[in-house]
Protein backbone atom coordinates (compact mmCIF):
# COMPACT_ATOMS: atom_id res chain seq x y z
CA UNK A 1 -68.99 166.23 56.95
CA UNK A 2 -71.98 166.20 54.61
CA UNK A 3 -74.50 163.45 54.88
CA UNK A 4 -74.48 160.93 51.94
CA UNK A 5 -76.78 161.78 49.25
CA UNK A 6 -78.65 159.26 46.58
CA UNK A 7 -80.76 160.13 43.82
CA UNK A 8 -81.38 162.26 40.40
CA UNK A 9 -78.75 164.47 39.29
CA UNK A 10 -78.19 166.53 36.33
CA UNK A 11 -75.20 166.03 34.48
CA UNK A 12 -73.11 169.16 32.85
CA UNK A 13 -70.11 169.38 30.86
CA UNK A 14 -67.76 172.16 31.87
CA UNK A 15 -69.22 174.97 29.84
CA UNK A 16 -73.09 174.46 31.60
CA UNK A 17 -74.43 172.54 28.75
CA UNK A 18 -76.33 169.76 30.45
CA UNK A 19 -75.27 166.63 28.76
CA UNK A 20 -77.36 163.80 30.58
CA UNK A 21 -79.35 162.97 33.51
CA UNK A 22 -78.92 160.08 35.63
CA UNK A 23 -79.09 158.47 39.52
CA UNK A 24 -75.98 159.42 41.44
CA UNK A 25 -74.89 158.04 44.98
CA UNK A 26 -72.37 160.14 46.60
CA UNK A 27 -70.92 159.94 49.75
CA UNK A 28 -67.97 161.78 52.01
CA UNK A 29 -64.59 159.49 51.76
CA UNK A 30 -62.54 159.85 54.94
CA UNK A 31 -59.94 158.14 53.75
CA UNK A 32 -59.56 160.08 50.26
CA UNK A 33 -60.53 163.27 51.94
CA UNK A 34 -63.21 164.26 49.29
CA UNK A 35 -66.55 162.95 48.01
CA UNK A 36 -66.73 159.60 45.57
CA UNK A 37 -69.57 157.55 44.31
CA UNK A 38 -71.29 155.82 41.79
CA UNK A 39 -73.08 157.39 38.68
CA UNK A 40 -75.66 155.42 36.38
CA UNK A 41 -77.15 157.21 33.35
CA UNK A 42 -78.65 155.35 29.91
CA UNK A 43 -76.13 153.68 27.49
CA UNK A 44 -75.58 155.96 24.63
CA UNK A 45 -75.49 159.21 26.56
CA UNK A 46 -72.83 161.79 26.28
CA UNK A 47 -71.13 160.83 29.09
CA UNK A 48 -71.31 156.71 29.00
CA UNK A 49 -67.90 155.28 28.45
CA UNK A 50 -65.95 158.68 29.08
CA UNK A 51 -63.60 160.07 31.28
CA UNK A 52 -64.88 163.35 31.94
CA UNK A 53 -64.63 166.37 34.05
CA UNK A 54 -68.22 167.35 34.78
CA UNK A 55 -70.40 169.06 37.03
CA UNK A 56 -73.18 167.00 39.20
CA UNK A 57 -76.40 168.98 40.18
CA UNK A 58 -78.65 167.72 42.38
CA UNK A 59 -82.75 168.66 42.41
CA UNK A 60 -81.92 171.89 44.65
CA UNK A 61 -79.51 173.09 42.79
CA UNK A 62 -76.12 172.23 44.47
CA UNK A 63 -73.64 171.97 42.00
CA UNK A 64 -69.89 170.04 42.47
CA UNK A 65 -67.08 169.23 40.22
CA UNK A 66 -66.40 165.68 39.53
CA UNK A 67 -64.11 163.65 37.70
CA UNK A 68 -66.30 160.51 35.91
CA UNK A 69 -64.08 157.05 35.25
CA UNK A 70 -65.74 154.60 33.14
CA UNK A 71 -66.87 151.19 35.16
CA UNK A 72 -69.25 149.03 32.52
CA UNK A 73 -72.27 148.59 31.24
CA UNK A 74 -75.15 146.21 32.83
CA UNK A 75 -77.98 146.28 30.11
CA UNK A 76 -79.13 149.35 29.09
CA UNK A 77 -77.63 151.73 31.96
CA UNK A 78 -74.13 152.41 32.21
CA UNK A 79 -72.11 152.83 35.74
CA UNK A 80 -69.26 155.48 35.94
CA UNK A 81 -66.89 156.31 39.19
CA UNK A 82 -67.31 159.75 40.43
CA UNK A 83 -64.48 161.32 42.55
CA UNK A 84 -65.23 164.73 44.05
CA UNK A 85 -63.31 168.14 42.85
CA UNK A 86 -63.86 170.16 45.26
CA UNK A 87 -67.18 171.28 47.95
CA UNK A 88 -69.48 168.12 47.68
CA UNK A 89 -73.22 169.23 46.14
CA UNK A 90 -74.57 167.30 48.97
């Protein structure tokens, strides 16, 4: 079980093209069996509003698979869900 991790992550569309940056905190779910979190970049980036499959890299360069589900806005930064696809990058 990986330890939880919180902080800057780099955020990639499927192809490698990074897309945004933004503060991710990502955890191991027991109950769901993967990882999930929270992700909060700017309003107005690529990935605000969107459901997207993306990949989350952290500063030393672990990279996972995520799923991103839109949560809301609260002033300028926007929140997204992140559910784990696979080996967490944490």
């Amino acid at each position: 079980m990986a330890e939880p991790y919180e902080g800057p992550v780099r955020v990639r569309g499927s192809d490698g093209v990074l897309l945004t940056t933004g503060t991710a905190s990502l955890e191991w779910d027991e109950e769901m069996g993967n990882w999930t979190g929270l992700l909060q970049t700017l309003e107005g980036t690529a990935v605000a509003g969107k459901a997207l499959v993306v990949q989350l890299e952290t500063p030393d360069g672990e990279v996972g698979t995520a799923q991103l589900t839109p949560q809301g806005e609260a002033g300028e930064y926007y929140t997204s869900s992140v559910t784990g696809l696979g080996p967490p990058p944490f």
